[in-house]
C-alpha atoms as a PDB file:
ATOM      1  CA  UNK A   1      61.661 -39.033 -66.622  1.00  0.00           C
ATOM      2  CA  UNK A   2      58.564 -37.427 -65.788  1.00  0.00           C
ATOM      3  CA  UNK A   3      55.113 -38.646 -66.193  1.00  0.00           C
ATOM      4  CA  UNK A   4      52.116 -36.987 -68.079  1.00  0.00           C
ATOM      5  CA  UNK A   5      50.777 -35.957 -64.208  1.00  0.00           C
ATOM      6  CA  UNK A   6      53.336 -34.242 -63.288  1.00  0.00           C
ATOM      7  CA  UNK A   7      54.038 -32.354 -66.635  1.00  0.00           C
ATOM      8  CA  UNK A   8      50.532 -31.291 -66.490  1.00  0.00           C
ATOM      9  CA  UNK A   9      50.719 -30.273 -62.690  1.00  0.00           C
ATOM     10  CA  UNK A  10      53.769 -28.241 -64.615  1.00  0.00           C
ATOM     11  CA  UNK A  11      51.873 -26.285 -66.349  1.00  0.00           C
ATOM     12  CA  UNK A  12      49.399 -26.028 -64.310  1.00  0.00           C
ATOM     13  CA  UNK A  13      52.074 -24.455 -61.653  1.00  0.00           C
ATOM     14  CA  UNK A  14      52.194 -21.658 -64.211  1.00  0.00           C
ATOM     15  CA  UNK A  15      48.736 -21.302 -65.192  1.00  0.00           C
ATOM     16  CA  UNK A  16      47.782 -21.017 -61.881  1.00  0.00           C
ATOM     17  CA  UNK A  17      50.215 -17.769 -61.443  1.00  0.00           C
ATOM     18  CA  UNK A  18      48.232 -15.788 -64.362  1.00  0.00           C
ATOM     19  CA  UNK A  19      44.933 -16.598 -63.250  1.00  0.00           C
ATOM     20  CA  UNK A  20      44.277 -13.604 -60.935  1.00  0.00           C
ATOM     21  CA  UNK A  21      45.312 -11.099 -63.895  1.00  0.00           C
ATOM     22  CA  UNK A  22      41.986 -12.630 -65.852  1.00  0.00           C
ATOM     23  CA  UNK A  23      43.789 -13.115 -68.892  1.00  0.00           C
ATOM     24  CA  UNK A  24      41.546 -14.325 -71.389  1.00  0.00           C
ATOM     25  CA  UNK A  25      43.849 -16.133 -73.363  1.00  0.00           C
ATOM     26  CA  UNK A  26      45.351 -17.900 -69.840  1.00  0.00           C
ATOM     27  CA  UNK A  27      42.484 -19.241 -68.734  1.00  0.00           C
ATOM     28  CA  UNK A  28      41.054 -20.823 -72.566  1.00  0.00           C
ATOM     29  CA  UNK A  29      44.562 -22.345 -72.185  1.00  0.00           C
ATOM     30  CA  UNK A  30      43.728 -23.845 -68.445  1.00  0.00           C
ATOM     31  CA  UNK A  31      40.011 -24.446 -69.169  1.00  0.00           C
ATOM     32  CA  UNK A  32      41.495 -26.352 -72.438  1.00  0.00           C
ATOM     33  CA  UNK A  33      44.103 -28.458 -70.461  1.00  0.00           C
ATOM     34  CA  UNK A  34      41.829 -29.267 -67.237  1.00  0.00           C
ATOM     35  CA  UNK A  35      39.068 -30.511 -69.920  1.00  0.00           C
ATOM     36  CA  UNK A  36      41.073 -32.937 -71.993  1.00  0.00           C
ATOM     37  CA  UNK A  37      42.808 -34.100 -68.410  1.00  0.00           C
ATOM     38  CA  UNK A  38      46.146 -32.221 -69.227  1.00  0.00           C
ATOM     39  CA  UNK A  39      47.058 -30.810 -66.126  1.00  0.00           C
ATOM     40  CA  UNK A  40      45.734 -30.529 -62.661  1.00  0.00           C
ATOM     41  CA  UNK A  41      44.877 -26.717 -62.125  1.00  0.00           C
ATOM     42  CA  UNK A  42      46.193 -25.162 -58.819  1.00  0.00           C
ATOM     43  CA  UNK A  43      45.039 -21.847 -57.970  1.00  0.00           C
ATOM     44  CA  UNK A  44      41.785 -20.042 -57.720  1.00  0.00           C
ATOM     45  CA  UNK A  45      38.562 -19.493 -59.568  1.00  0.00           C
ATOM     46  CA  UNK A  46      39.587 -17.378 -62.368  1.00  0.00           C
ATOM     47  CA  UNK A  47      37.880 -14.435 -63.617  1.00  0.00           C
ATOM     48  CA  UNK A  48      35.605 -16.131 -66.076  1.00  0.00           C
ATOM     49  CA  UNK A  49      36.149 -13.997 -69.011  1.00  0.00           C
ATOM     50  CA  UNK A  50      35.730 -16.140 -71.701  1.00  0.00           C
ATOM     51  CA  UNK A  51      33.550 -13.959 -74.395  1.00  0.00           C
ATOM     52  CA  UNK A  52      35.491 -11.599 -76.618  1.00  0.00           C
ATOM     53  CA  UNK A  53      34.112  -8.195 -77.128  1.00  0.00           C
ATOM     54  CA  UNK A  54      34.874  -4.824 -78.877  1.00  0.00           C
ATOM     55  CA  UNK A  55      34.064  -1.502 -77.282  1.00  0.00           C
ATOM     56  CA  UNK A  56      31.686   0.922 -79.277  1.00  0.00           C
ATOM     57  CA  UNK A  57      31.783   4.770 -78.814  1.00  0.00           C
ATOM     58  CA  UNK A  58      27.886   5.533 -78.126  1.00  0.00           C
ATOM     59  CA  UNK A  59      28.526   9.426 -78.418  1.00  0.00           C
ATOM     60  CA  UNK A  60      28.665  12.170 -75.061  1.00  0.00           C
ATOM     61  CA  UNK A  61      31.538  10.183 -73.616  1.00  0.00           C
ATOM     62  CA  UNK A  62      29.720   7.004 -73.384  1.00  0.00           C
ATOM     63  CA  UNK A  63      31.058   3.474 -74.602  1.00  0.00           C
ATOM     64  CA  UNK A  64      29.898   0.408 -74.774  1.00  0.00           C
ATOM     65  CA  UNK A  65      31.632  -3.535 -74.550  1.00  0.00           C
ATOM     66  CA  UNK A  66      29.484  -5.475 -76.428  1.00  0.00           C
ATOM     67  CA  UNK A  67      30.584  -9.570 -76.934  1.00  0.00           C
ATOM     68  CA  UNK A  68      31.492 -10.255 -80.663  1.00  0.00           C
ATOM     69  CA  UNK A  69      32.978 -13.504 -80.345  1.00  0.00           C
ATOM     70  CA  UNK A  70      32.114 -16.538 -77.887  1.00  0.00           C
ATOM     71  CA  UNK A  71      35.218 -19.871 -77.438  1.00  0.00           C
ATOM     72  CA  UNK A  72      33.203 -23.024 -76.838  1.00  0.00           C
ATOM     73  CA  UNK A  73      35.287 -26.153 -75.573  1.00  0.00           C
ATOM     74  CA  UNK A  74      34.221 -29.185 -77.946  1.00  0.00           C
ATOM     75  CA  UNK A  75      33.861 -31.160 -74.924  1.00  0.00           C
ATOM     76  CA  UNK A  76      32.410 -28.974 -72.654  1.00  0.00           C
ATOM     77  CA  UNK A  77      30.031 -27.336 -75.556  1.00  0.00           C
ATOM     78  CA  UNK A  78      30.723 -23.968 -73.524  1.00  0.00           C
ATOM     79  CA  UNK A  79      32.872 -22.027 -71.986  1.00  0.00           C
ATOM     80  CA  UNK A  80      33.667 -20.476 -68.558  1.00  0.00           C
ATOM     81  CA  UNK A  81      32.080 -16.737 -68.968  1.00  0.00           C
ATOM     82  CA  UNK A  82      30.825 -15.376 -65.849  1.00  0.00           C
ATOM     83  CA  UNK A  83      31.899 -18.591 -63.382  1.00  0.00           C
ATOM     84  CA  UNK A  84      35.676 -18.732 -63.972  1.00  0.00           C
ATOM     85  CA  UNK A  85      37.783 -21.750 -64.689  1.00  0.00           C
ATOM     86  CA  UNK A  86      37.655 -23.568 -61.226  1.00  0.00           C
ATOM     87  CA  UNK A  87      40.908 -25.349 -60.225  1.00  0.00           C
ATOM     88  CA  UNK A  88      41.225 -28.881 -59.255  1.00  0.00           C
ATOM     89  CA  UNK A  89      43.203 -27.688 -56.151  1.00  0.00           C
ATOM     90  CA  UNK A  90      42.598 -24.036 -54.798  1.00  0.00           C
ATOM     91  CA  UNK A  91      45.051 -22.066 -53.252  1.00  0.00           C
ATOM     92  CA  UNK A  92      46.042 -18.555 -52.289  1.00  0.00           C
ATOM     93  CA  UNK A  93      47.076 -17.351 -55.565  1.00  0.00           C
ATOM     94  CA  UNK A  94      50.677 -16.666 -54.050  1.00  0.00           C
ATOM     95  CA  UNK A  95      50.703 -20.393 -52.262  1.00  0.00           C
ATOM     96  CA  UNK A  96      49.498 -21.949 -55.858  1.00  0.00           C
ATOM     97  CA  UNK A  97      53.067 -22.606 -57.322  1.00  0.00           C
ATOM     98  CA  UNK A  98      54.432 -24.064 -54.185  1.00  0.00           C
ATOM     99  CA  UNK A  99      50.898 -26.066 -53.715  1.00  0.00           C
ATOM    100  CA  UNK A 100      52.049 -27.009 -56.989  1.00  0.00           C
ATOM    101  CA  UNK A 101      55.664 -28.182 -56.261  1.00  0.00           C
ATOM    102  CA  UNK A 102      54.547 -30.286 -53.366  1.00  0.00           C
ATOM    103  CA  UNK A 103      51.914 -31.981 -55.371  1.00  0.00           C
ATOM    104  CA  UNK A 104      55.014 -32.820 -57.875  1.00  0.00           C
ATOM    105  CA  UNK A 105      56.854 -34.172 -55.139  1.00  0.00           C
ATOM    106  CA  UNK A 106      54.211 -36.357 -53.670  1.00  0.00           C
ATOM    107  CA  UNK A 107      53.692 -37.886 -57.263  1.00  0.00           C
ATOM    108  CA  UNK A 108      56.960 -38.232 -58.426  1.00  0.00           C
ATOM    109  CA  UNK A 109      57.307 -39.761 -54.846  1.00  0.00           C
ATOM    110  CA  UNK A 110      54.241 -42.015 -55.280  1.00  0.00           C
ATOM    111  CA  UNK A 111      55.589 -43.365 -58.698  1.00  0.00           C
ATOM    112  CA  UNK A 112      59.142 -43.936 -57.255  1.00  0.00           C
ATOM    113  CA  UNK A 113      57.669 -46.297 -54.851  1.00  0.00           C
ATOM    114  CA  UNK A 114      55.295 -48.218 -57.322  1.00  0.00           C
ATOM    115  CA  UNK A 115      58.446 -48.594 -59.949  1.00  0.00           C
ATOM    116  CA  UNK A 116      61.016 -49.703 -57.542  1.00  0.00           C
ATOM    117  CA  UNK A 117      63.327 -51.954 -58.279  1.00  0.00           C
ATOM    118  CA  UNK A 118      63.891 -55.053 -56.151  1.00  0.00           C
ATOM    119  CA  UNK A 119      66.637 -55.538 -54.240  1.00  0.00           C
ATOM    120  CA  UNK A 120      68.742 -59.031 -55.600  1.00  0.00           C
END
């Protein structure tokens, strides 16, 4: 059975795989999970995103993105715009899911040897 850590470092495996596409929506997920201790984020700084906006046609080919909508973590009272959701462990982005794995391994490993039965 696995434990909370390593369903978190789960997730986090797959997080971690979206981040470089700056993904709103991906990384309010990770910034969500990494703030209520969820999951252990793997990867790299993400593109810090996090303010919605809506483009406005200005006239003479010109258009503007101007925010309309702002996420703010209720434990963090903000959010990661313009510095990125910052992972617990960086990595390459295409090292992060087997930085990932390994970390699995090491805590599934960990917890094997702390719940070990005694020999009779």
């Amino acid at each position: 059975m696995a434990s909370a850590a390593v369903t978190g470092l789960l997730w986090a495996a797959a997080l971690a795989m979206a981040f470089r596409k700056d993904k709103p929506a991906t990384e309010e997920c990770a910034y969500d999970f990494q703030t209520r201790k969820r999951a252990t984020l793997v990867g790299q700084t993400s593109g810090g995103g996090a303010n919605a906006g809506n483009r406005f046609t200005l006239g003479h080919g010109l258009v503007i993105n101007i925010p309309t909508a702002r996420a703010i973590n209720p434990i963090t009272k903000t959010n990661w715009e313009g510095v990125g959701v910052k992972p617990d462990v960086e990595a390459p982005a295409a090292q992060a899911q087997q930085t990932a794995y390994v970390a699995i391994l090491k805590t599934l490993v960990a917890s094997a040897k702390t719940c070990a039965i005694p020999a009779s």
